[in-house]
C-alpha atoms as a PDB file:
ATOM      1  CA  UNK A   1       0.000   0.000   0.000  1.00  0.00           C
ATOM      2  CA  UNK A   2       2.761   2.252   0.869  1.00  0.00           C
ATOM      3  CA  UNK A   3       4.771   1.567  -2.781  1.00  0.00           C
ATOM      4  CA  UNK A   4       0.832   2.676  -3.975  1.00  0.00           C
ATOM      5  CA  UNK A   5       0.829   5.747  -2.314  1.00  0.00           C
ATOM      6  CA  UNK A   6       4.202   6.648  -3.275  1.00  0.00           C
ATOM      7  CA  UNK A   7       3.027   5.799  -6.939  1.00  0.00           C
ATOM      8  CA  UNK A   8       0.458   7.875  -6.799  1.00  0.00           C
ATOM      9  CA  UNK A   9       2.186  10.736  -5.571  1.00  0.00           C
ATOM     10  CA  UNK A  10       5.069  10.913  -8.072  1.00  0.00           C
ATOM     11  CA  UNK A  11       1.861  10.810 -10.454  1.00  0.00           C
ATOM     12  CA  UNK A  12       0.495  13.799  -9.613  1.00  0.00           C
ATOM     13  CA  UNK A  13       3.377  15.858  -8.868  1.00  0.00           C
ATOM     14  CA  UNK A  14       4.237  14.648 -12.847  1.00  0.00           C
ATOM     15  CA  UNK A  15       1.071  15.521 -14.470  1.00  0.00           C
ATOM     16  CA  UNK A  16       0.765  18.597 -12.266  1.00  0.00           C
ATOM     17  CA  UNK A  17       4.468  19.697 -13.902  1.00  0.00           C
ATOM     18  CA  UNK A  18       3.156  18.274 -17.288  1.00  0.00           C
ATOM     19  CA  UNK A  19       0.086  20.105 -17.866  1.00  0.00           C
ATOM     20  CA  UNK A  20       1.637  21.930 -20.603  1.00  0.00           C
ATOM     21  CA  UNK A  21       4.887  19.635 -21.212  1.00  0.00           C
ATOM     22  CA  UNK A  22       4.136  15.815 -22.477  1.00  0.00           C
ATOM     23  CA  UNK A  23       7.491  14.013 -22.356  1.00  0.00           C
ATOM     24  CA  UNK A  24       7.402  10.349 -24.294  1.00  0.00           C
ATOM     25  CA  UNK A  25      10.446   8.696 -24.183  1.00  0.00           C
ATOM     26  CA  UNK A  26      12.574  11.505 -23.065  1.00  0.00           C
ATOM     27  CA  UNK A  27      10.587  13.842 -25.566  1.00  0.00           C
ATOM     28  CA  UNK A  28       8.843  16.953 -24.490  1.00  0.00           C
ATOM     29  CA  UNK A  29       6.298  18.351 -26.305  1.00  0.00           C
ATOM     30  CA  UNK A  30       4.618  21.403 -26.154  1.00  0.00           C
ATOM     31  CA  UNK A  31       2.221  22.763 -28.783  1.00  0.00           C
ATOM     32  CA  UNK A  32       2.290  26.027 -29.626  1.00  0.00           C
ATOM     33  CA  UNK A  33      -0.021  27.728 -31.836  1.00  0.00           C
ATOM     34  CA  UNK A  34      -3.206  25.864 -31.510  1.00  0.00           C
ATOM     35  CA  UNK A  35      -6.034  27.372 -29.982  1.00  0.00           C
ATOM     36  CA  UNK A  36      -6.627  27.113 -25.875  1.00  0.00           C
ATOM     37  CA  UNK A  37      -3.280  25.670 -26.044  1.00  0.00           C
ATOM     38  CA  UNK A  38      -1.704  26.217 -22.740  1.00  0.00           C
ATOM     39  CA  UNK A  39       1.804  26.245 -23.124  1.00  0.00           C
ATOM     40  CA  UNK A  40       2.501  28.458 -19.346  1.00  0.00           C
ATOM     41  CA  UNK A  41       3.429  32.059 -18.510  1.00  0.00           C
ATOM     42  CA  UNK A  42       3.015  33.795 -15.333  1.00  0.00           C
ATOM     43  CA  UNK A  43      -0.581  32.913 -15.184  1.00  0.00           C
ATOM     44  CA  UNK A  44      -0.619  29.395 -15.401  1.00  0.00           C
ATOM     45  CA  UNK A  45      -0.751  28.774 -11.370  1.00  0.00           C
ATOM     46  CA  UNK A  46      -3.976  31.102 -11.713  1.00  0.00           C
ATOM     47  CA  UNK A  47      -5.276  28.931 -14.762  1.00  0.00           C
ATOM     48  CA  UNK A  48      -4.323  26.027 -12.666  1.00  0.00           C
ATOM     49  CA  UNK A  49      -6.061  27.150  -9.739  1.00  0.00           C
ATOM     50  CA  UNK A  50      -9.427  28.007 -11.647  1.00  0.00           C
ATOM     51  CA  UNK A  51      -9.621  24.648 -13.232  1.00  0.00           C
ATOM     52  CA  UNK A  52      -9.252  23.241  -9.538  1.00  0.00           C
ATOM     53  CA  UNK A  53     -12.018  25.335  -8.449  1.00  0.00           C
ATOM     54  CA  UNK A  54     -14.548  24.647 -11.548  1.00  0.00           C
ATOM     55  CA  UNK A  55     -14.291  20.652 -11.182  1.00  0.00           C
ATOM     56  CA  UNK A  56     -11.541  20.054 -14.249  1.00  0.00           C
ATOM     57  CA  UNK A  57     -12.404  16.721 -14.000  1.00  0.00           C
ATOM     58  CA  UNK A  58     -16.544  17.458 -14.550  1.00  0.00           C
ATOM     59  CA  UNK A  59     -15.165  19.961 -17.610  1.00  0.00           C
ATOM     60  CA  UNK A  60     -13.510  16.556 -19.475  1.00  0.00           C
ATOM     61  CA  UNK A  61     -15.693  15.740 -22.537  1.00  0.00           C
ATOM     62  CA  UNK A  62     -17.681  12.247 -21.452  1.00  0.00           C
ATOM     63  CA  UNK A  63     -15.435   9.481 -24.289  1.00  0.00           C
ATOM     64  CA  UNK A  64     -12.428  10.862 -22.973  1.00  0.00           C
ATOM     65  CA  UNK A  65     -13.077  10.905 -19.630  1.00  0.00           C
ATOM     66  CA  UNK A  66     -14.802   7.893 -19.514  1.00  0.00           C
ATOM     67  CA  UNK A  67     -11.105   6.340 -20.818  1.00  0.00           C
ATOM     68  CA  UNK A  68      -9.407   7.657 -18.985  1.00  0.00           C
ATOM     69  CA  UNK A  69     -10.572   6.615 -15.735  1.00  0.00           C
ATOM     70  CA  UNK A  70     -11.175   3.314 -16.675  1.00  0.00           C
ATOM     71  CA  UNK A  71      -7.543   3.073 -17.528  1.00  0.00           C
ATOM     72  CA  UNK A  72      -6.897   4.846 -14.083  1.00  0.00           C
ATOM     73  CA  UNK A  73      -8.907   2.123 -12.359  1.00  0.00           C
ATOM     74  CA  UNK A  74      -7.825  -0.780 -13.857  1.00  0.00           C
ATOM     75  CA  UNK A  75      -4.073   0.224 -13.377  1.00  0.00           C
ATOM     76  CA  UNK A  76      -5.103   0.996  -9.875  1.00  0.00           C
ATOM     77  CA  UNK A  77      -6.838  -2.306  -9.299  1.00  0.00           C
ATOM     78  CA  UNK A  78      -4.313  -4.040 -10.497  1.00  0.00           C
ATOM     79  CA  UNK A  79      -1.707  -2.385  -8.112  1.00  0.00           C
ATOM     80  CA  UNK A  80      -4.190  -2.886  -5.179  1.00  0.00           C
ATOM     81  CA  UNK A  81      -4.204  -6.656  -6.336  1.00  0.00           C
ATOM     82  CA  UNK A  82      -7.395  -6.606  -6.751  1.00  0.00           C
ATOM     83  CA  UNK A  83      -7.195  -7.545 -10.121  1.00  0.00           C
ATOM     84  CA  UNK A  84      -4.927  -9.740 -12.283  1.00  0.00           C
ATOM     85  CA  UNK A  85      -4.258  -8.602 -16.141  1.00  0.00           C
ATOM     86  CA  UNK A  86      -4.328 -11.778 -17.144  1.00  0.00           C
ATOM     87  CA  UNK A  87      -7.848 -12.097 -16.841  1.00  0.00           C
ATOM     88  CA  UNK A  88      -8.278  -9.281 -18.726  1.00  0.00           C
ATOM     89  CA  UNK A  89      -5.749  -9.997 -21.175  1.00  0.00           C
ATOM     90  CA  UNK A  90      -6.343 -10.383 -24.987  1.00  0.00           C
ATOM     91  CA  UNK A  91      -6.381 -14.218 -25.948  1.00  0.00           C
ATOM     92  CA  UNK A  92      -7.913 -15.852 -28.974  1.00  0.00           C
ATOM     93  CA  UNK A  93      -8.322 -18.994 -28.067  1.00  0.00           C
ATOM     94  CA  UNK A  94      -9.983 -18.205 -24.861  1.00  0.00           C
ATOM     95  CA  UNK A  95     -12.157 -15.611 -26.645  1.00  0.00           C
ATOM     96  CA  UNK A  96     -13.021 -18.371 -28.759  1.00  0.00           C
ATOM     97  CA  UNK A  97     -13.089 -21.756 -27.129  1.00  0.00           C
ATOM     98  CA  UNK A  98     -14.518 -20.462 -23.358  1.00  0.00           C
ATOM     99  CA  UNK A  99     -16.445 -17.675 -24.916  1.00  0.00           C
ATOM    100  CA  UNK A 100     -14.539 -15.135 -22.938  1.00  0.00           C
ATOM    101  CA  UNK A 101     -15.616 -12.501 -24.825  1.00  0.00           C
ATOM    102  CA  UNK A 102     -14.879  -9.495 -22.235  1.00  0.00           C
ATOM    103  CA  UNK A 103     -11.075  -9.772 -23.288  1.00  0.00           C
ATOM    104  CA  UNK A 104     -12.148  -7.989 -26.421  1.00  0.00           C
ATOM    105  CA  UNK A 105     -12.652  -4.962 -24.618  1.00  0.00           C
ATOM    106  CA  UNK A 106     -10.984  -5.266 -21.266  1.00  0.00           C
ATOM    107  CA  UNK A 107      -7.597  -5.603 -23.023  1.00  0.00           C
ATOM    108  CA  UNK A 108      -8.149  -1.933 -24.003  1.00  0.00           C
ATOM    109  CA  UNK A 109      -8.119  -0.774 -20.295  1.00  0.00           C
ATOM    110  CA  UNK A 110      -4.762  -1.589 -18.971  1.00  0.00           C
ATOM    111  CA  UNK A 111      -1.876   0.756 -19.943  1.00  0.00           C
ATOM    112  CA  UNK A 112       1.130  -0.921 -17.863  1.00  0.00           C
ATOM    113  CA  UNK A 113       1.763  -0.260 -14.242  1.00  0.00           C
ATOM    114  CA  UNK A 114       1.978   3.175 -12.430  1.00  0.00           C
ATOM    115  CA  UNK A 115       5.429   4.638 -13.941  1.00  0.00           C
ATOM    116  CA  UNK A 116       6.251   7.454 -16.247  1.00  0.00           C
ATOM    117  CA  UNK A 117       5.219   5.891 -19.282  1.00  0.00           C
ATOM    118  CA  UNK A 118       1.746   4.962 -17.627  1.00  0.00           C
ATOM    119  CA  UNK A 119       1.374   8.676 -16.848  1.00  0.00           C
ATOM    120  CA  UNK A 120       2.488   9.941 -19.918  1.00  0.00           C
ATOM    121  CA  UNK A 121      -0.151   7.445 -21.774  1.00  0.00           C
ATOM    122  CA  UNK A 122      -3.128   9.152 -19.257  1.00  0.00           C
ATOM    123  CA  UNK A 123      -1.949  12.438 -19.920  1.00  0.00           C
ATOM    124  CA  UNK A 124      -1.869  11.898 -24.220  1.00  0.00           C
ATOM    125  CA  UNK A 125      -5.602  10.778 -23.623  1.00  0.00           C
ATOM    126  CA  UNK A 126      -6.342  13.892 -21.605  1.00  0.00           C
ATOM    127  CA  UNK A 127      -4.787  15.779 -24.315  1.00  0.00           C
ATOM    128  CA  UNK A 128      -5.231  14.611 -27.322  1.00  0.00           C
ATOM    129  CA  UNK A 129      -7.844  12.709 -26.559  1.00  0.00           C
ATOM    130  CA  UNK A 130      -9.924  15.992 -25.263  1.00  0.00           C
ATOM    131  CA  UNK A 131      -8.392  18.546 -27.950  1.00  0.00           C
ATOM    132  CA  UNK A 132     -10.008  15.900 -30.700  1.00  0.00           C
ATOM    133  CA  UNK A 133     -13.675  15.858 -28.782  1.00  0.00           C
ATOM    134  CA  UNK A 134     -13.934  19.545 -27.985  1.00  0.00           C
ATOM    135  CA  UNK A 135     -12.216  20.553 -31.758  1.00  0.00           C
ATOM    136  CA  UNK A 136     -12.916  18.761 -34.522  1.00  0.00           C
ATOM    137  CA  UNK A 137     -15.193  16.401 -33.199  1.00  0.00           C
ATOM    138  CA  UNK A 138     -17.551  19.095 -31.219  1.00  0.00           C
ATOM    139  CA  UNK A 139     -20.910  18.627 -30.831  1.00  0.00           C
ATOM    140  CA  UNK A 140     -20.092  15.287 -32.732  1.00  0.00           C
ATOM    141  CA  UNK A 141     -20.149  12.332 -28.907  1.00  0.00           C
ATOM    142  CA  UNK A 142     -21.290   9.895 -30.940  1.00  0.00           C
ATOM    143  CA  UNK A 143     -18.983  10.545 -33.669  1.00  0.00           C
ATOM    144  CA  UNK A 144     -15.885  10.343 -31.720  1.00  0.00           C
ATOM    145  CA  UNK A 145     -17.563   6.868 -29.919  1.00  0.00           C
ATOM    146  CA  UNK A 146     -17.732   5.485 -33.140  1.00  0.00           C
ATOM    147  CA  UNK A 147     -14.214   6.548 -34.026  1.00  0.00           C
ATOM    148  CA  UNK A 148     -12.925   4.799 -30.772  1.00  0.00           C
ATOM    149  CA  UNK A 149     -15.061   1.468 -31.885  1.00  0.00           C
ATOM    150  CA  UNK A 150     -13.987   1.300 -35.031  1.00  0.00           C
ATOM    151  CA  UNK A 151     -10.299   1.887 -33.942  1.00  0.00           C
ATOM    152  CA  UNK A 152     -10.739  -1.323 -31.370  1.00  0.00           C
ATOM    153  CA  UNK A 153     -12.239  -2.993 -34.047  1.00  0.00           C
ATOM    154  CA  UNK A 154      -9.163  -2.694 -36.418  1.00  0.00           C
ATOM    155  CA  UNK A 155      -6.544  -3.053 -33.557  1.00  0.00           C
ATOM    156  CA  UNK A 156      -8.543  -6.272 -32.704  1.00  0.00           C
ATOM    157  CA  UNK A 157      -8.249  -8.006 -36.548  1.00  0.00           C
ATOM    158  CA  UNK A 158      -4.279  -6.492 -36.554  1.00  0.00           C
ATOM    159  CA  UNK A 159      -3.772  -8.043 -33.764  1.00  0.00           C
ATOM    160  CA  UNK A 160      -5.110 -11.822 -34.708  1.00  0.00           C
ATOM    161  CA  UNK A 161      -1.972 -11.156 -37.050  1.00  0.00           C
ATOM    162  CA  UNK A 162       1.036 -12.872 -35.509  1.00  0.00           C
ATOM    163  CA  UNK A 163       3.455 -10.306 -35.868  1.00  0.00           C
ATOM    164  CA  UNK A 164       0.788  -7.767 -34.485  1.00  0.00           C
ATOM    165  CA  UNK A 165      -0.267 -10.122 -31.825  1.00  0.00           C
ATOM    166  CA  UNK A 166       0.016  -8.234 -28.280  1.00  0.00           C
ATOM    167  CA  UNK A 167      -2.298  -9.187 -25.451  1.00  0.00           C
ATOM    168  CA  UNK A 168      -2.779  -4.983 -24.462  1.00  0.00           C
ATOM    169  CA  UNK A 169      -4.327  -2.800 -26.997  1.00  0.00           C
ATOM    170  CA  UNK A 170      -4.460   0.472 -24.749  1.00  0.00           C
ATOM    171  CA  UNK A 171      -0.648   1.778 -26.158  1.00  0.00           C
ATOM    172  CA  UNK A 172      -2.214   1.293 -29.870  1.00  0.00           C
ATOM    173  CA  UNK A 173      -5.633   3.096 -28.614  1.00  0.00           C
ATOM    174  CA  UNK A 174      -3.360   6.160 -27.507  1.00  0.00           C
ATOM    175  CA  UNK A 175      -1.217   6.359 -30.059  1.00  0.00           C
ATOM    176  CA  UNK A 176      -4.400   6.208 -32.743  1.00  0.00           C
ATOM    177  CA  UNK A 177      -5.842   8.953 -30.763  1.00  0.00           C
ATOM    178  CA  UNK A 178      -2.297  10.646 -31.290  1.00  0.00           C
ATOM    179  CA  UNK A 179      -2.266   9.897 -35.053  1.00  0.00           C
ATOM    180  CA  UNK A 180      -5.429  11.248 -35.869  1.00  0.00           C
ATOM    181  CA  UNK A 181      -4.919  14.219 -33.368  1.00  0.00           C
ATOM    182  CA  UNK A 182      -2.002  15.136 -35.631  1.00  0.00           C
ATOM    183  CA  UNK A 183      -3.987  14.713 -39.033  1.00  0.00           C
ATOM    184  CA  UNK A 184      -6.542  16.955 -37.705  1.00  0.00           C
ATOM    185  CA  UNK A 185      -4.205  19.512 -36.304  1.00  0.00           C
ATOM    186  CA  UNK A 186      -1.243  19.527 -38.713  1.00  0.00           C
ATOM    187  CA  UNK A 187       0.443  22.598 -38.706  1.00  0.00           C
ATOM    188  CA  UNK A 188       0.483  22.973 -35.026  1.00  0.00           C
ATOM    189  CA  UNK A 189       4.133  23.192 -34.086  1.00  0.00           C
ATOM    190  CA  UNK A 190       5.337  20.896 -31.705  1.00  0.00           C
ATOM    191  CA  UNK A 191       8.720  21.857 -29.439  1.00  0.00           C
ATOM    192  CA  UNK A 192      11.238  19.357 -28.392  1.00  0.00           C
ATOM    193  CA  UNK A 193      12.308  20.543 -25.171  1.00  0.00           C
ATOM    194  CA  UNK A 194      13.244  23.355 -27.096  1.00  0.00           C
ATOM    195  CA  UNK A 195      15.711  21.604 -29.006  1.00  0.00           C
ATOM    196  CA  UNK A 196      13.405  21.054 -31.972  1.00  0.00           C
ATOM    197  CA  UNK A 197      10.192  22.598 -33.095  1.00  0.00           C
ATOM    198  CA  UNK A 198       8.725  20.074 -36.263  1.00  0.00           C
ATOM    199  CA  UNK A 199       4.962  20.202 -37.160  1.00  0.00           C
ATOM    200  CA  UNK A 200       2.304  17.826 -35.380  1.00  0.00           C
ATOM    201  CA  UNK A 201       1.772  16.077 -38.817  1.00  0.00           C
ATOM    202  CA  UNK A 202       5.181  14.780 -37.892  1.00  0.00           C
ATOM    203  CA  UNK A 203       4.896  13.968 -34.667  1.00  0.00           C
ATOM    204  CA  UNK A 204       4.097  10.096 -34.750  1.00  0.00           C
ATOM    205  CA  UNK A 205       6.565   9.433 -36.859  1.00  0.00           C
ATOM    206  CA  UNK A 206       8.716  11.104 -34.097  1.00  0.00           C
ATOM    207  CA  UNK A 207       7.177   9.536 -31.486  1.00  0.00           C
ATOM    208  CA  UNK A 208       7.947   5.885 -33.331  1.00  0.00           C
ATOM    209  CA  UNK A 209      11.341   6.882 -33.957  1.00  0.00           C
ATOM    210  CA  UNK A 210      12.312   7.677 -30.577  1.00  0.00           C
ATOM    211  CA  UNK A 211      10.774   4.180 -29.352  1.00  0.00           C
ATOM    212  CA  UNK A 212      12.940   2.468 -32.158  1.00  0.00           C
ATOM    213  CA  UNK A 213      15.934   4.721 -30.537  1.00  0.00           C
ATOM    214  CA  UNK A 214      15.374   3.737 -27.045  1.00  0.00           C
ATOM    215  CA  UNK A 215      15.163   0.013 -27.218  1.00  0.00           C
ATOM    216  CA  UNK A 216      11.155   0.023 -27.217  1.00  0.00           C
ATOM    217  CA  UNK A 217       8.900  -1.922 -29.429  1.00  0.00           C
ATOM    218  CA  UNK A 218       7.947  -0.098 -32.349  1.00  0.00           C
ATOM    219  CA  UNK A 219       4.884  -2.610 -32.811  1.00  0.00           C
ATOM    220  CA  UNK A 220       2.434  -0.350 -30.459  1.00  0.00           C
ATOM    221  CA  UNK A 221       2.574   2.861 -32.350  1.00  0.00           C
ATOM    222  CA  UNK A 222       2.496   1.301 -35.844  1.00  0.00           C
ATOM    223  CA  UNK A 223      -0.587  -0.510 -35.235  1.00  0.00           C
ATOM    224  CA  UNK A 224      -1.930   2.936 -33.647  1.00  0.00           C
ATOM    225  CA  UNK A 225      -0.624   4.935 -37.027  1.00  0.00           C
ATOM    226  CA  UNK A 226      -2.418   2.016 -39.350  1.00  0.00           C
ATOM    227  CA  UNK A 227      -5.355   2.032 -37.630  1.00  0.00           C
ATOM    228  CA  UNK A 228      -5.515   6.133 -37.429  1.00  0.00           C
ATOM    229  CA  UNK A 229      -4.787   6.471 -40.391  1.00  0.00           C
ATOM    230  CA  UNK A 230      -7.069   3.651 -41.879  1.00  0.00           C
ATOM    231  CA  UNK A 231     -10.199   6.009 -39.924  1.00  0.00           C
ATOM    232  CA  UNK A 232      -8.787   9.103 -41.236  1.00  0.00           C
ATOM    233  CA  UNK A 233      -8.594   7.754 -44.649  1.00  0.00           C
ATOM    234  CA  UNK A 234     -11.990   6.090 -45.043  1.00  0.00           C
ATOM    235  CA  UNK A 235     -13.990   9.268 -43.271  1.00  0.00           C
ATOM    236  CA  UNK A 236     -11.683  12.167 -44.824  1.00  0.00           C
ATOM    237  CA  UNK A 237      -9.044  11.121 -47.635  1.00  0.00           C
ATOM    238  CA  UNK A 238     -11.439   9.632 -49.833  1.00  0.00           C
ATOM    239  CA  UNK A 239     -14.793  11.295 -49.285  1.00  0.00           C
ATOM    240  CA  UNK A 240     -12.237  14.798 -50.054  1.00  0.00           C
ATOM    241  CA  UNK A 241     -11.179  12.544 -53.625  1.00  0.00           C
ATOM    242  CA  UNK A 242     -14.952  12.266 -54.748  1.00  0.00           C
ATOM    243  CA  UNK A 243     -15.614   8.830 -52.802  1.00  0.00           C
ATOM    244  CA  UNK A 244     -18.644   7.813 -50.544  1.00  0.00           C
ATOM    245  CA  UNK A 245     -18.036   7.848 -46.469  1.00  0.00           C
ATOM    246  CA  UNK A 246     -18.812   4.189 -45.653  1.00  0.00           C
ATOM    247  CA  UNK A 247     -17.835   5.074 -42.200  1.00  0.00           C
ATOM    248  CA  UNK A 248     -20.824   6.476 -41.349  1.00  0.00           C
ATOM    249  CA  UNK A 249     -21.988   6.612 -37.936  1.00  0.00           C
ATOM    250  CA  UNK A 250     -24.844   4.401 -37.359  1.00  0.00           C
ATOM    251  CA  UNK A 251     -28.052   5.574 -36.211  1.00  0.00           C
ATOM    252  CA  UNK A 252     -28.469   3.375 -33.163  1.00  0.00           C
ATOM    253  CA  UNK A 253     -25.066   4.839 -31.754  1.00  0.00           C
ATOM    254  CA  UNK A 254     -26.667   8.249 -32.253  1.00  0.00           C
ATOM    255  CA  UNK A 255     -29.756   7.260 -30.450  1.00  0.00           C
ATOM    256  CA  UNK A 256     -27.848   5.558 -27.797  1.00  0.00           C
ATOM    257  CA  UNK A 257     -25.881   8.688 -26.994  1.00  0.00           C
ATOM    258  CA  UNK A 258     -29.018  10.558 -26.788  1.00  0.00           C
ATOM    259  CA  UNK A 259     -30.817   8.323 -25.002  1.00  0.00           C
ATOM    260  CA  UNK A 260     -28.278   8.852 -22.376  1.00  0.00           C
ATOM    261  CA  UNK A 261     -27.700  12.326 -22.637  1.00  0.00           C
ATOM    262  CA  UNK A 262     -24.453  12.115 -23.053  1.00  0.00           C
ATOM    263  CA  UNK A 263     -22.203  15.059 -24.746  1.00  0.00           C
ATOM    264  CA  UNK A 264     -23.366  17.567 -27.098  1.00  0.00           C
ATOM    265  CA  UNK A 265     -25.099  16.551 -30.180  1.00  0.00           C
ATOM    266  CA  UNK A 266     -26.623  18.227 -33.131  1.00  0.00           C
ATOM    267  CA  UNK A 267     -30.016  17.918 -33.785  1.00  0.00           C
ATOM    268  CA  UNK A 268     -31.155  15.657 -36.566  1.00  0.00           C
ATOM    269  CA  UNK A 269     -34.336  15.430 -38.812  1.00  0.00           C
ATOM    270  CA  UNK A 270     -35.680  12.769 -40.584  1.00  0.00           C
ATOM    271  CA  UNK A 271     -37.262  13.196 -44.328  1.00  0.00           C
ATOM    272  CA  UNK A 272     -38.577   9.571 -44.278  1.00  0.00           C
ATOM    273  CA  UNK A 273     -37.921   6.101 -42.154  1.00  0.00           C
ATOM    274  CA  UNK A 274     -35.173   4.946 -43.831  1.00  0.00           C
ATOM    275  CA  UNK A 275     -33.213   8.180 -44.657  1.00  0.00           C
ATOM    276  CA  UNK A 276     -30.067   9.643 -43.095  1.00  0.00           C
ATOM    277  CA  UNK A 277     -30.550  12.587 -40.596  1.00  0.00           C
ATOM    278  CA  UNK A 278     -29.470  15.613 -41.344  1.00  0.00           C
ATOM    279  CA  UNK A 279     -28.735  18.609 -39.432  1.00  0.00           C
ATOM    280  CA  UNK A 280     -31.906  19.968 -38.254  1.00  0.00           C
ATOM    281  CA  UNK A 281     -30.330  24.181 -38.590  1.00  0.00           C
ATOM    282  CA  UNK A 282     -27.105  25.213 -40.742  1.00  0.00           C
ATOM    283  CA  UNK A 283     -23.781  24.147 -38.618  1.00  0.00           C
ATOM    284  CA  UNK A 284     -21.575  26.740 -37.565  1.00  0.00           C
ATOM    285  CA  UNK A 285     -18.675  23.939 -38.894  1.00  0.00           C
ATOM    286  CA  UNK A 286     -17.805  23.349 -35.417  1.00  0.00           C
ATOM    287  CA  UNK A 287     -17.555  19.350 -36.569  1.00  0.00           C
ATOM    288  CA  UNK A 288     -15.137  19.829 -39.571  1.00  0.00           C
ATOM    289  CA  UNK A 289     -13.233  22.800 -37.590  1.00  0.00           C
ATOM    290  CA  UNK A 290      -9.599  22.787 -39.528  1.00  0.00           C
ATOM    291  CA  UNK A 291     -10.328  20.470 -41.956  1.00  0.00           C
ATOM    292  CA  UNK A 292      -9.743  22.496 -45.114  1.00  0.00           C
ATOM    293  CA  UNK A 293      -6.319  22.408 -44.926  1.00  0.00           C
ATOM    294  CA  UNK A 294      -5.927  18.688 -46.061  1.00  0.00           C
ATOM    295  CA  UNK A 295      -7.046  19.795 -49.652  1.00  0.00           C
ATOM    296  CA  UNK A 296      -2.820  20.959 -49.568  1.00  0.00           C
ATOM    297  CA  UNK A 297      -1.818  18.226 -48.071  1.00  0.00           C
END
């Protein structure tokens, strides 16, 4: 209980110092021109303070935040041994044979033990995670759901690939939150404690680099950058080259989010039974905010 404790306090001292900073493998990076990016100044203990006082935690958008602390918990859980990750673990032939089907979404929840890397994982899903479902994906809950399902989905058939297999699938659930963060906010500049300012486009490929560098597995992040980039593709790339968006949100994902008043959604109309809802008033383009900057890319 006491190593616990001691965890748990090196944790929040770190994301307390990191609110501004994320350091991944001995990389710090601090956007600096995207908007409500707080990158400090002599403010920042007030900003701090306020965020305190307002409930940050009640402020999180509900995907995110719903993550997030189940990654907390299970971490947490697993420290208090009150849990063992093998039980939660990704296994095919249990999946299969017992009809343990939980371990097809469990798997997602476990991010390593409390250490650096565990916080720095927690603190790329309240980043990223949050700058994706307030930004581009604003006003859009179920949207970003079914971006997080479909992600699991395609880490799930990568991994039933041998050389993909891993029995974890949170570090490939960040890092895909990562990849498309940086697709949707390309030209935000990203420093490396101060050393080296590159755009966000770049920044995966940075990120997989330095793992590569330090010994890691690169395996994690490239099944996070395929499946990304597989979304991104399907729901951007080719609906921008004259295709059809065959990633569509379903409407029982829409009416499940509603049903539990969850997030912020637009309001939809229907023109007859079977057709697609539209938006119900003209959209201020909250839920494509930056997009048009692909068309040069």
């Amino acid at each position: 209980m006491a190593r616990l404790m001691e965890h748990m306090a090196i944790m929040m001292v770190w994301m307390k110092l990191q609110t501004t900073t994320i350091a991944i493998s001995g990389l710090s990076c601090i956007p600096t021109n995207m908007p409500n990016a707080n990158i400090g100044g002599e403010d920042e203990d007030g900003k701090w303070l306020s965020l305190m006082k307002h409930g940050y935690y009640n402020s999180l958008p509900p995907v995110s935040k719903a993550y997030g602390t189940l990654c907390l918990l299970t971490t947490a859980a697993y420290h208090l041994g009150l849990l063992n990750p093998f039980y939660i673990a990704l296994h095919f032939p249990l999946v299969f044979s017992h009809f343990q089907v939980w371990r097809l979404i469990t798997n997602f929840f476990f991010l390593g033990k409390f250490s650096i890397n565990f916080g720095i994982r927690l603190l790329m899903i309240a980043r990223y995670g949050v700058q994706l479902e307030n930004g581009p994906f604003d006003k859009r809950t179920a949207d970003f759901l079914w971006m997080m399902i479909f992600g699991a989905f395609s880490l799930l058939v990568l991994s039933a690939i041998q050389w993909f297999s891993s029995p974890f699938l949170g570090i490939p659930m960040v890092f895909m939150l990562l990849y498309v963060w940086s697709r949707e906010f390309p030209n935000a500049q990203v420093n490396i404690y101060g050393l080296v300012t590159l755009k966000a486009f770049y920044l995966p490929w940075a990120m997989l680099a330095l793992d590569v560098l330090f010994g890691a597995s690169p395996l994690p992040d490239l099944m996070g950058i395929i499946a990304g980039h597989l979304y991104y593709f399907l729901t951007v790339l080719h609906p921008l080259a004259g295709g059809r968006n065959i990633l569509k949100t379903p409407m029982w994902l829409h009416r499940l989010v509603a049903r539990w008043a969850t997030g912020r959604q637009q309001a939809y109309t229907y023109s007859s039974p079977g057709a697609r809802p539209t938006s119900a008033a003209p959209s201020s383009g909250a839920g494509f905010r930056g997009r048009s900057y692909r068309l040069n890319q």
